[in-house]
C-alpha atoms as a PDB file:
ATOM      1  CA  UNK A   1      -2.536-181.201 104.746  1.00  0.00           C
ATOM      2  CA  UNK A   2      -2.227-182.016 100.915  1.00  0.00           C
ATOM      3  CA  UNK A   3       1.477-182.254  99.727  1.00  0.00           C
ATOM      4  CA  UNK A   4       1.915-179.976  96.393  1.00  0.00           C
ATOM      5  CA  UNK A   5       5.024-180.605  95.589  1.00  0.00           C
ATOM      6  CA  UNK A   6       8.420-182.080  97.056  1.00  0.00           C
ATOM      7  CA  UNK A   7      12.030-181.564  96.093  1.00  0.00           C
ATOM      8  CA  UNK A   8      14.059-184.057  96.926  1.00  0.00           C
ATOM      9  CA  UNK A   9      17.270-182.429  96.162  1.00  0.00           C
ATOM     10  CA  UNK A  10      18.756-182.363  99.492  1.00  0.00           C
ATOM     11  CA  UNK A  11      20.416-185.170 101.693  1.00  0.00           C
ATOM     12  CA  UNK A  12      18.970-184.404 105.086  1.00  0.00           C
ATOM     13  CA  UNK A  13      16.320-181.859 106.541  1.00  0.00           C
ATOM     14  CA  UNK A  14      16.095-178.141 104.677  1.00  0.00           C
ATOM     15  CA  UNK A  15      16.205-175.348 107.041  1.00  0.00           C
ATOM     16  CA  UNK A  16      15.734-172.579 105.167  1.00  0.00           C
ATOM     17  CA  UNK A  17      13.585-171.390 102.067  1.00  0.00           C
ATOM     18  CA  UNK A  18      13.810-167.792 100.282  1.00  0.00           C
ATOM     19  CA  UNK A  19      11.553-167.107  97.526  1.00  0.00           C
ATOM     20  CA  UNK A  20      12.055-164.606  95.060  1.00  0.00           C
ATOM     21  CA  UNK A  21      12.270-163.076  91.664  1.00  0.00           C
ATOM     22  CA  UNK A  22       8.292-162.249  91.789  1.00  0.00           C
ATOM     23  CA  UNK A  23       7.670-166.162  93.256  1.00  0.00           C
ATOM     24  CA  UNK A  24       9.062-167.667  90.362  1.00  0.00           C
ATOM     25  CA  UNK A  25      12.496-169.142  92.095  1.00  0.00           C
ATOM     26  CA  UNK A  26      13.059-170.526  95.757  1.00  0.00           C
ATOM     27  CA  UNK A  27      16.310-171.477  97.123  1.00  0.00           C
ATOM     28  CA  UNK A  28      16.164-173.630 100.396  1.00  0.00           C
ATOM     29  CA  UNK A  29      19.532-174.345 102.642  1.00  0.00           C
ATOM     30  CA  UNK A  30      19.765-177.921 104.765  1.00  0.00           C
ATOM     31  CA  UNK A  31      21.720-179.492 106.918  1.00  0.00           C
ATOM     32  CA  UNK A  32      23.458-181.292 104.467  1.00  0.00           C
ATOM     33  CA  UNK A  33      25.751-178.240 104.108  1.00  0.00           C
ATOM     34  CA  UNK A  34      23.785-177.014 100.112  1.00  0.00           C
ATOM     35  CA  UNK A  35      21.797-174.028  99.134  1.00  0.00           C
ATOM     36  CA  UNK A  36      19.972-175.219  96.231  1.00  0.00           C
ATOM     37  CA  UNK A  37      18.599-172.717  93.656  1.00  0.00           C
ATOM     38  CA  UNK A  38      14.557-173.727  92.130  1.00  0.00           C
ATOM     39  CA  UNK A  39      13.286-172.864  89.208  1.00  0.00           C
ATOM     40  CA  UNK A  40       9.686-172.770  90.011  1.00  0.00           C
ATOM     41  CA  UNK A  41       8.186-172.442  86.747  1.00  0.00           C
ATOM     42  CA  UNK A  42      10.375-174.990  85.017  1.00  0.00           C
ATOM     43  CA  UNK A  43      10.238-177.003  88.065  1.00  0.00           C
ATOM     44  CA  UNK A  44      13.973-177.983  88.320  1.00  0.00           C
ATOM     45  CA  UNK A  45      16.804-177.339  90.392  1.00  0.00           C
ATOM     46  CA  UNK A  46      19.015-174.772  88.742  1.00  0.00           C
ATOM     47  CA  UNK A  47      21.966-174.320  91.196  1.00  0.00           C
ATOM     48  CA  UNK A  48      23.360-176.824  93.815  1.00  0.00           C
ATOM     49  CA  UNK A  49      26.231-174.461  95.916  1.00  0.00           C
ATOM     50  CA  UNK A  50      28.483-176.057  97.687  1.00  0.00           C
ATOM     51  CA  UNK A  51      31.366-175.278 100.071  1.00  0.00           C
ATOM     52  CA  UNK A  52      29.603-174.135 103.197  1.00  0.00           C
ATOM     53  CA  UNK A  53      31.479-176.023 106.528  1.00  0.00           C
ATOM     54  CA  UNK A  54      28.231-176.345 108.705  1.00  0.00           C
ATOM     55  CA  UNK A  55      24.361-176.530 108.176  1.00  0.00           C
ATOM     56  CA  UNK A  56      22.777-173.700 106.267  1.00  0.00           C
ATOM     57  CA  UNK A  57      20.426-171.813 108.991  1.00  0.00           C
ATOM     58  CA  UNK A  58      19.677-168.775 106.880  1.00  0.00           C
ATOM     59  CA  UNK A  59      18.803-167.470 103.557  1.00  0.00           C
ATOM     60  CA  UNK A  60      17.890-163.655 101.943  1.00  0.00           C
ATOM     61  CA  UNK A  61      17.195-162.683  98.921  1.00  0.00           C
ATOM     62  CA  UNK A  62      18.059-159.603  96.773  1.00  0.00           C
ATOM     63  CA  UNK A  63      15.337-158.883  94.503  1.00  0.00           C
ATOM     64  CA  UNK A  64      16.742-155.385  93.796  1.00  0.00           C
ATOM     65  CA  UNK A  65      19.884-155.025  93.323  1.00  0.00           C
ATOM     66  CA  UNK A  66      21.160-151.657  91.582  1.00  0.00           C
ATOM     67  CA  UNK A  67      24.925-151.173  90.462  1.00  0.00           C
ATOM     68  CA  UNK A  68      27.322-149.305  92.496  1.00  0.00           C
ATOM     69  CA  UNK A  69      29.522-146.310  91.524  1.00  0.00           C
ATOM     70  CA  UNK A  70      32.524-144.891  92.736  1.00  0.00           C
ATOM     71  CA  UNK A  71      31.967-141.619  95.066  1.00  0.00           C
ATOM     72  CA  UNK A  72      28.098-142.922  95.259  1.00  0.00           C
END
């Protein structure tokens, strides 16, 4: 298999990817503890979040999210 691409943002092995916002951004969680935000069409890392205590096993996306209103 042909390698397209490789980020090499993250310390140790990524254990989760999410992509949304129509494909054009990805965010993948590791081991390492980081969720790190892609831009896909730039091709850069726009967001390294930090703080998590243990690996990252998990990631969704919201791709619509719609404002919330009292009494709704």
């Amino acid at each position: 298999m042909e390698e397209l691409h490789k980020f090499s943002f993250h310390r140790s092995n990524v254990t989760s990817i999410e992509f949304f916002n129509n494909n054009t951004h990805m965010a993948s969680g590791g081991n390492d503890t980081y969720i790190i935000v892609y831009d896909l069409v730039a091709d850069t890392a726009q967001f390294k979040l930090m703080g998590h205590n243990e690996q990252v096993t998990s990631l969704s996306a919201f791709t619509h999210m719609h404002p919330v209103r009292g009494n709704e």
